[in-house]
C-alpha atoms as a PDB file:
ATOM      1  CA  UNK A   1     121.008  99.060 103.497  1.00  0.00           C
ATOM      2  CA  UNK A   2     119.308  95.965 101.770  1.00  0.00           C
ATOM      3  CA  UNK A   3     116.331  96.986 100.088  1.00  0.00           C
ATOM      4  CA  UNK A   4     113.696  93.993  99.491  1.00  0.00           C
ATOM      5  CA  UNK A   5     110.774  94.782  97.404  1.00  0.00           C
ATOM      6  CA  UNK A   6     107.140  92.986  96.165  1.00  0.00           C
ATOM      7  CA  UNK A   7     104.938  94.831  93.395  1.00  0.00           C
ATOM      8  CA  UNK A   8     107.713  96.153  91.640  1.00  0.00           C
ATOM      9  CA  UNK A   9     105.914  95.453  88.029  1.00  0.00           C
ATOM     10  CA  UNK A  10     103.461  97.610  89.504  1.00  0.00           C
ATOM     11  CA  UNK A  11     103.430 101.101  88.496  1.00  0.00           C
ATOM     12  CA  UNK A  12     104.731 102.415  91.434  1.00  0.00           C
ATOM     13  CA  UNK A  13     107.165  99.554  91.913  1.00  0.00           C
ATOM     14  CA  UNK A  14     108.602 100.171  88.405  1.00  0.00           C
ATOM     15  CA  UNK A  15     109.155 103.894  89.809  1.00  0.00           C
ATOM     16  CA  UNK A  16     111.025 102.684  92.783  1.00  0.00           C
ATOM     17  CA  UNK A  17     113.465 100.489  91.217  1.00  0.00           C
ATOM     18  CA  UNK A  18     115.411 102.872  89.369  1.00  0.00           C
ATOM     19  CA  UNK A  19     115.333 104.956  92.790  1.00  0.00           C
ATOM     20  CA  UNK A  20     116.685 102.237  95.088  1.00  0.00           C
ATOM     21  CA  UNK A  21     119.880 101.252  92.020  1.00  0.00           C
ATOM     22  CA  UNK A  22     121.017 104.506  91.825  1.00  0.00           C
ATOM     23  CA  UNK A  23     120.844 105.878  95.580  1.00  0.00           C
ATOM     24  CA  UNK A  24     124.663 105.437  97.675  1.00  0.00           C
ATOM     25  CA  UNK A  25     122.932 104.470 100.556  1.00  0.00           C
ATOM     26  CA  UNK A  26     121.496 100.933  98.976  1.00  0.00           C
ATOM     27  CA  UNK A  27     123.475  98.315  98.997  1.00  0.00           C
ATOM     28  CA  UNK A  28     121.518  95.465  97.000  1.00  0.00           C
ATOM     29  CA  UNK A  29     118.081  94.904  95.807  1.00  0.00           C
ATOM     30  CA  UNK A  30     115.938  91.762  95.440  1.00  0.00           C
ATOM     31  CA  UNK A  31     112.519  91.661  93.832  1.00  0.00           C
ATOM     32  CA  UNK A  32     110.331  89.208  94.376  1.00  0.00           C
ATOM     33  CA  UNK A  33     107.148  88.714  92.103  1.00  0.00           C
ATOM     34  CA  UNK A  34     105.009  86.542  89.409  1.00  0.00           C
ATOM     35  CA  UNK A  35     106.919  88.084  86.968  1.00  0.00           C
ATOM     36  CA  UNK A  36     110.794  89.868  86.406  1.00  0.00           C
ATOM     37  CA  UNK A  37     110.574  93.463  86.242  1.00  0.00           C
ATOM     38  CA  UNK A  38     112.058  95.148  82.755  1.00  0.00           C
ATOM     39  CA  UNK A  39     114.104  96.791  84.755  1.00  0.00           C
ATOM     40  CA  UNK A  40     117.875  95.665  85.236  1.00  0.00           C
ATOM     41  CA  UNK A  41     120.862  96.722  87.354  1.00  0.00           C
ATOM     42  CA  UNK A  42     124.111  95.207  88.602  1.00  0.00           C
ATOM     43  CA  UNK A  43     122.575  95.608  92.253  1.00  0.00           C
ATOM     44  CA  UNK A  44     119.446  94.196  91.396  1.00  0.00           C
ATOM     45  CA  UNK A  45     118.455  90.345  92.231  1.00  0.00           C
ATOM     46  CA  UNK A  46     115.193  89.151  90.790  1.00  0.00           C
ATOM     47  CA  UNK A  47     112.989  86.673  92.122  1.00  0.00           C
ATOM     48  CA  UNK A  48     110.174  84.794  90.293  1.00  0.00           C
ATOM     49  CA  UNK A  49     107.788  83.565  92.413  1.00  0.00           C
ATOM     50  CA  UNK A  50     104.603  81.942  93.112  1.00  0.00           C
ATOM     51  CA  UNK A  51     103.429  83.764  96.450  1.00  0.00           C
ATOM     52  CA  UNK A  52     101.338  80.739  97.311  1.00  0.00           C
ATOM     53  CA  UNK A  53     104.309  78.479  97.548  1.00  0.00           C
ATOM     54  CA  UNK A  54     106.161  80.125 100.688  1.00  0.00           C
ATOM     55  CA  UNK A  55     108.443  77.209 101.243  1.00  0.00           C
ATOM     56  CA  UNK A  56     110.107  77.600  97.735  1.00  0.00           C
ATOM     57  CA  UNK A  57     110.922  81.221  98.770  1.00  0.00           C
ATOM     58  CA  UNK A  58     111.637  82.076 102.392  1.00  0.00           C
ATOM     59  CA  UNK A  59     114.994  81.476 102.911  1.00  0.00           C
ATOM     60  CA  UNK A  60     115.968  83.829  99.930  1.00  0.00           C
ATOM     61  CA  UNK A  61     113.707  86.765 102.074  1.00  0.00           C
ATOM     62  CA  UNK A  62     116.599  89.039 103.714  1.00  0.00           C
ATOM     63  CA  UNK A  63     117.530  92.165 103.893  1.00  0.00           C
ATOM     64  CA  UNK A  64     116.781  95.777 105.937  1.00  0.00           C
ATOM     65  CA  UNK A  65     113.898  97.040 104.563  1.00  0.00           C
ATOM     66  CA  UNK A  66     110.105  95.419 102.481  1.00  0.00           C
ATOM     67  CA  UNK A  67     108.972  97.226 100.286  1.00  0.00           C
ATOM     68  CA  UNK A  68     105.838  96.573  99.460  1.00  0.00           C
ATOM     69  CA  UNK A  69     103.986  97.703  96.984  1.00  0.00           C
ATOM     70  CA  UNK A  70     102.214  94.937  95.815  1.00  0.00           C
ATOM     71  CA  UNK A  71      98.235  95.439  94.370  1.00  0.00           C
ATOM     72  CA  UNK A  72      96.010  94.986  91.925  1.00  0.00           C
ATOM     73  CA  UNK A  73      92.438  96.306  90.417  1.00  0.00           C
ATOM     74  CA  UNK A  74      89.102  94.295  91.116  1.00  0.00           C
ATOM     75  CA  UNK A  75      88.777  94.390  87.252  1.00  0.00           C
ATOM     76  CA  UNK A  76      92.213  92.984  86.280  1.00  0.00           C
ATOM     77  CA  UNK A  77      91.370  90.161  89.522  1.00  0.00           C
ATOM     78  CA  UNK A  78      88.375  89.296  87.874  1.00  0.00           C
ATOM     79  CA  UNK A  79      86.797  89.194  91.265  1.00  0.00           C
ATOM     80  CA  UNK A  80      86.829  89.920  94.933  1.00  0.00           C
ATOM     81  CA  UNK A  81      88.232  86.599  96.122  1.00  0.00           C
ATOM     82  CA  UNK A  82      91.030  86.992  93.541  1.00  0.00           C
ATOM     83  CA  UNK A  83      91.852  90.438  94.573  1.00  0.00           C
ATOM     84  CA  UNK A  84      91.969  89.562  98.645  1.00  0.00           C
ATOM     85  CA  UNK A  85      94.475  86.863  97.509  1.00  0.00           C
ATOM     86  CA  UNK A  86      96.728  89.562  96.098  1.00  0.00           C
ATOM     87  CA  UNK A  87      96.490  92.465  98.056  1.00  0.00           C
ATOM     88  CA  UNK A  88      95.270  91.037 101.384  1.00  0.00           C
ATOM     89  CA  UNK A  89      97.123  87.220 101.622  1.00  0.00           C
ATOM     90  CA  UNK A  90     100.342  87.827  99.369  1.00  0.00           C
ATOM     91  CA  UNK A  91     101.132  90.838 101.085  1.00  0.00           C
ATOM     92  CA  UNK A  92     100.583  89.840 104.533  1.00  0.00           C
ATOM     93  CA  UNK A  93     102.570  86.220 103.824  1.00  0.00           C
ATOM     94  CA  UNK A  94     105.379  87.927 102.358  1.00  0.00           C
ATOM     95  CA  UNK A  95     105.742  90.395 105.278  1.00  0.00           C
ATOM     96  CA  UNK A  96     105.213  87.545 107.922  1.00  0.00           C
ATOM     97  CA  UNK A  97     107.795  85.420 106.069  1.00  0.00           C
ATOM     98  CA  UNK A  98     110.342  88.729 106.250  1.00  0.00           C
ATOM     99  CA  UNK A  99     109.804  89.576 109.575  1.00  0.00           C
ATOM    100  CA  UNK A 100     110.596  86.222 110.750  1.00  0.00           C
ATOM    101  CA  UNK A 101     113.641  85.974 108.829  1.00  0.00           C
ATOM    102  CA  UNK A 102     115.012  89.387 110.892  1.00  0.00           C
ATOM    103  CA  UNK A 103     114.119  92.493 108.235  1.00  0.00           C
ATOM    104  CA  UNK A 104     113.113  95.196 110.636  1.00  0.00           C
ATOM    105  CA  UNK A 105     111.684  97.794 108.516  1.00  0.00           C
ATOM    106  CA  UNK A 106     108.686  97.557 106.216  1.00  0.00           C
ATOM    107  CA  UNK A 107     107.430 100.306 104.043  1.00  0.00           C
ATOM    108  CA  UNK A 108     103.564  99.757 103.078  1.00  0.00           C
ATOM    109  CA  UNK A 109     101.502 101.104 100.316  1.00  0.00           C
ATOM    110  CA  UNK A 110      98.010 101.390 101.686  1.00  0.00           C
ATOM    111  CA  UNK A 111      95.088 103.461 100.146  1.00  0.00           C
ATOM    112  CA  UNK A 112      93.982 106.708 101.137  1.00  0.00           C
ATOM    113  CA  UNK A 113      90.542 105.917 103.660  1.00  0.00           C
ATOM    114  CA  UNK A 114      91.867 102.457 104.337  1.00  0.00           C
ATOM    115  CA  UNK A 115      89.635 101.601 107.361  1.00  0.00           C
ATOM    116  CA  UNK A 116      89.202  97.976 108.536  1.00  0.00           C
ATOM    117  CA  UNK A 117      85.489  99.241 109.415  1.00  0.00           C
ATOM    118  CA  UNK A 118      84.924 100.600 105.980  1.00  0.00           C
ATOM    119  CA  UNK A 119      81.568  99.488 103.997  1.00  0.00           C
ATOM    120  CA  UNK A 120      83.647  99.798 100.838  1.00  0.00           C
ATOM    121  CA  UNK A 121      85.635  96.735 100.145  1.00  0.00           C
ATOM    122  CA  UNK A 122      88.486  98.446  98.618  1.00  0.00           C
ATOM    123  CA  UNK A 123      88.937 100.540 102.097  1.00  0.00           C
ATOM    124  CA  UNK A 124      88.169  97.571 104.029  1.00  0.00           C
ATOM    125  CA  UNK A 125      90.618  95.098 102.757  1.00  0.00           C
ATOM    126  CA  UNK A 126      93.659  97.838 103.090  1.00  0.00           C
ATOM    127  CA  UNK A 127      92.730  98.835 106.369  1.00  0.00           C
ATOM    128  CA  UNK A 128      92.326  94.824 107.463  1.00  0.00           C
ATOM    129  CA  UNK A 129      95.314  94.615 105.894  1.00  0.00           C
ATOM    130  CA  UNK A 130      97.043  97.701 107.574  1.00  0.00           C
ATOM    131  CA  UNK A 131      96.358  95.641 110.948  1.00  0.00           C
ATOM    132  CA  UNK A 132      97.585  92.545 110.167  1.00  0.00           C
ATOM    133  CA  UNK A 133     101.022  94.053 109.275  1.00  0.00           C
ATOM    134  CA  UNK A 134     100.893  96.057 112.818  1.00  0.00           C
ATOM    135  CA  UNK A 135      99.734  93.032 114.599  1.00  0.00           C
ATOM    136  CA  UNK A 136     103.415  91.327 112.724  1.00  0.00           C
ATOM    137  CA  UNK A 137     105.210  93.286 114.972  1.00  0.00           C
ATOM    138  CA  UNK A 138     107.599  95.543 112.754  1.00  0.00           C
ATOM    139  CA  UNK A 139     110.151  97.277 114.943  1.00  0.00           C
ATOM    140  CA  UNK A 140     109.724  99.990 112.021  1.00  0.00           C
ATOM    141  CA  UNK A 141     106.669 100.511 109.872  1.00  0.00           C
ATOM    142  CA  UNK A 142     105.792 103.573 107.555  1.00  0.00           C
ATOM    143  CA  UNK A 143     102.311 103.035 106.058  1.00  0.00           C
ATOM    144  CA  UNK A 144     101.908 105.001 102.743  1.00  0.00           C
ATOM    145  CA  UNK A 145      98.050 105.996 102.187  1.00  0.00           C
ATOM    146  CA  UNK A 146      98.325 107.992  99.026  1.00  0.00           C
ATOM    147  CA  UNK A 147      95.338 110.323  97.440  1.00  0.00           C
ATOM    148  CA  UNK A 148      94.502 109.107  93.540  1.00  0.00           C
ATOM    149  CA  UNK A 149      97.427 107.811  91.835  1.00  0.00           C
ATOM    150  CA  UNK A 150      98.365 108.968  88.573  1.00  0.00           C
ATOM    151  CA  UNK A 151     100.169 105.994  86.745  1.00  0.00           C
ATOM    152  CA  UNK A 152     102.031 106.433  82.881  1.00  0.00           C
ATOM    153  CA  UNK A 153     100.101 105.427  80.439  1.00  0.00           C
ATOM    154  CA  UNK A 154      97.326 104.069  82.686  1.00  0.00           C
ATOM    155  CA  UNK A 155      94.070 102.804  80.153  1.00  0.00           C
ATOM    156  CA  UNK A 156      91.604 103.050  83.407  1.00  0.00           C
ATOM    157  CA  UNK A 157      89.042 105.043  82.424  1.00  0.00           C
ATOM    158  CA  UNK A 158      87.564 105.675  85.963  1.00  0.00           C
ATOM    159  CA  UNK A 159      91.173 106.672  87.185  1.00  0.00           C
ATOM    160  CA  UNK A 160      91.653 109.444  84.282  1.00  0.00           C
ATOM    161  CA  UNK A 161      88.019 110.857  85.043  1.00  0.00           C
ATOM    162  CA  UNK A 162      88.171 110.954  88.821  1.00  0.00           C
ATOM    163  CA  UNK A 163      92.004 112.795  87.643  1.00  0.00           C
ATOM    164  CA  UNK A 164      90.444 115.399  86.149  1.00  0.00           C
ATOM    165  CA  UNK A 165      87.159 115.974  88.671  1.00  0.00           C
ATOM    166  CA  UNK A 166      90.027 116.085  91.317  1.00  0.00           C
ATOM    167  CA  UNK A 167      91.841 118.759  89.114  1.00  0.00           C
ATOM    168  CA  UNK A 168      89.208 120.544  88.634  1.00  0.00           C
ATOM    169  CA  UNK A 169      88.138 120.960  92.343  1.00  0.00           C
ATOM    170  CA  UNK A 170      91.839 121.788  93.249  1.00  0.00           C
ATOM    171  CA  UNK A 171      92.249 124.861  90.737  1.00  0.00           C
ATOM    172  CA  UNK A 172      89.246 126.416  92.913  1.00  0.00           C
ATOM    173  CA  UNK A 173      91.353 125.461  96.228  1.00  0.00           C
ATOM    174  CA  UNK A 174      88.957 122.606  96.955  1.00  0.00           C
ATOM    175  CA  UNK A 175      90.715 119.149  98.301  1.00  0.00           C
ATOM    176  CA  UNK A 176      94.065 119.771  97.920  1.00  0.00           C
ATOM    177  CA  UNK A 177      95.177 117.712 100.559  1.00  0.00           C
ATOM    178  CA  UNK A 178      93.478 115.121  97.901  1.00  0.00           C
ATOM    179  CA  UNK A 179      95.248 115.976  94.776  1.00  0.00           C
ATOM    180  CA  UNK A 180      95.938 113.435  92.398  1.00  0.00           C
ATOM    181  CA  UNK A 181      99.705 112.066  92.805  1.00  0.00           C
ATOM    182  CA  UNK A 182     102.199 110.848  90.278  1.00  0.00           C
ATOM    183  CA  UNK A 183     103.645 107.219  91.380  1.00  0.00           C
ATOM    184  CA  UNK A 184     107.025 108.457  90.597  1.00  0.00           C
ATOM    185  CA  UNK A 185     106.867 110.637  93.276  1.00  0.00           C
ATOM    186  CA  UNK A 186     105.061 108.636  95.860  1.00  0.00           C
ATOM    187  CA  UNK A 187     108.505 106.145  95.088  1.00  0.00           C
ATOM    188  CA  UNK A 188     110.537 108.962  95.912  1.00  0.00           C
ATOM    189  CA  UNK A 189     108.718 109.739  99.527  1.00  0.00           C
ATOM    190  CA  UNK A 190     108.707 106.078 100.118  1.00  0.00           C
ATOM    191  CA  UNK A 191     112.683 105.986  99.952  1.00  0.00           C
ATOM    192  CA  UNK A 192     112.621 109.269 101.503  1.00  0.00           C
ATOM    193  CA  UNK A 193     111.029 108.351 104.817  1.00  0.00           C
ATOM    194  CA  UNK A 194     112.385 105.110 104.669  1.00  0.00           C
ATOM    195  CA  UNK A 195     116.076 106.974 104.658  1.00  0.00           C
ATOM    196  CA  UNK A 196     115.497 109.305 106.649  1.00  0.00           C
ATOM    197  CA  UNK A 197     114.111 106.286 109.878  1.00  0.00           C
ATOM    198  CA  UNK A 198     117.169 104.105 109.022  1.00  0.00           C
ATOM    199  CA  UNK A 199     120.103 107.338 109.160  1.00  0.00           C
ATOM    200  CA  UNK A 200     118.181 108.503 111.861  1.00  0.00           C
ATOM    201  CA  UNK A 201     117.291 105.077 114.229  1.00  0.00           C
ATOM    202  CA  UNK A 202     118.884 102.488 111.588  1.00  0.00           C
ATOM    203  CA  UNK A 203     116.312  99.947 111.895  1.00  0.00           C
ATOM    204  CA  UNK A 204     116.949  99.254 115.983  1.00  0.00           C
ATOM    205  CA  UNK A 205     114.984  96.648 117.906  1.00  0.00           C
ATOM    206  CA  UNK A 206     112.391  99.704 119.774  1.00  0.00           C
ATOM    207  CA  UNK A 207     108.960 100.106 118.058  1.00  0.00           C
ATOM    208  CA  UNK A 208     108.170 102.721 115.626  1.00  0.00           C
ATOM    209  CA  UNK A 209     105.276 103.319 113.483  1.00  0.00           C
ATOM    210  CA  UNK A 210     104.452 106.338 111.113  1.00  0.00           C
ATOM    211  CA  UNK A 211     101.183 106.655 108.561  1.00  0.00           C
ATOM    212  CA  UNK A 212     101.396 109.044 105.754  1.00  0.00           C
ATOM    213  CA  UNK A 213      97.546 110.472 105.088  1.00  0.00           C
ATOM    214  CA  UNK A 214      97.555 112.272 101.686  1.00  0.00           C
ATOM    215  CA  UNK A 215      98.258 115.486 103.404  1.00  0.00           C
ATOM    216  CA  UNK A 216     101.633 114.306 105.180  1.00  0.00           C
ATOM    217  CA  UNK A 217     102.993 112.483 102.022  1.00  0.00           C
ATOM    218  CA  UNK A 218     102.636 116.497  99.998  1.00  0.00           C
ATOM    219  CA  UNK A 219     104.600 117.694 102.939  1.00  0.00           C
ATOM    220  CA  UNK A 220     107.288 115.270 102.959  1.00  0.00           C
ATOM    221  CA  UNK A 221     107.913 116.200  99.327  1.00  0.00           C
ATOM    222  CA  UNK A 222     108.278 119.513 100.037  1.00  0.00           C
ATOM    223  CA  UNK A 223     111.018 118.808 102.370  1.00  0.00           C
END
């Protein structure tokens, strides 16, 4: 399988790269983003690329599978506008551009709540964006809409204290279906589900679509 993926300077990105190299089942990688990842490997192809200039790009868009992970924070966007652009237009480009070059498969990282009715912006803009890939007409999409993330070394102050509220509530058996979730293993679900659709269909022409709520994504790691 040929593995494609955007966002992987992200956090959970970075997880999923080292996942993808050393799995049997993976054939190549490419990476497409502003900037190369640290990460290196000989089945690894990086791509560095300005997402607003599609025509320098899509012909080097093939594979099985998109991964994508890309996203940002309104604070390190600097504003709404410059956050849309990221996680709303580059996204949904980059998936149009894939599915029209034949990848059948596309693995999304939403947010938990994403709802294209949502009065919070954050919500809004991943559940708009949630039906703009559905509308693209992926024979297979899995929709990832993980609880708080818990990145390494993450400086976000609001992150660590909602963390710890989260903890707190969860040691009293209050919103565990909302416990806090290490990226590394929201990458290894993410390969997990997207294994387990290609062994089992292997990326066929009929229409399949599966969302992960917090809740399903603890039970698939159980598995």
């Amino acid at each position: 399988m040929k593995a494609i993926v955007i966002g992987a300077t992200g956090a959970t990105g970075k997880s999923l790269l080292p996942l993808l190299a050393t799995s049997s089942e993976i054939e190549s990688i490419d990476c497409f983003g502003r900037r190369h990842p640290d990460f290196t490997h000989q089945k690894l192809n990086s791509h560095q690329i300005d997402f607003s200039q599609t025509d320098d790009w899509r012909d080097e868009v093939q594979g099985d599978v998109l991964f994508a992970c890309l996203g940002t924070t309104l604070k390190a966007a600097g504003s709404k506008e410059a956050q849309w652009a990221i996680d709303y237009e580059a996204n949904l480009e980059f998936a149009k551009v894939a599915r029209q070059n034949g990848v059948n498969a596309l693995v999304l990282l939403s947010a938990s709540g994403a709802n294209s009715a949502s009065r919070l912006f954050y919500q809004r803009m991943k559940g708009e964006l949630e039906q703009a890939i559905i509308a693209s007409n992926f024979p297979h999409l899995i929709i990832f809409r993980p609880s708080l993330l818990i990145r390494p070394n993450s400086d976000r102050l609001g992150e660590k204290i909602a963390e710890q509220i989260l903890h707190g509530f969860n040691r009293i058996g209050l919103m565990n279906s909302q416990r806090p979730l290490a990226v590394e293993k929201l990458a290894q679900v993410m390969l997990k589900a997207a294994l387990l659709q290609y062994r089992g269909q292997a990326f066929g022409s009929e229409s399949h679509i599966q969302v992960y709520a917090p809740q399903d994504i603890f039970r698939l790691l159980d598995q």
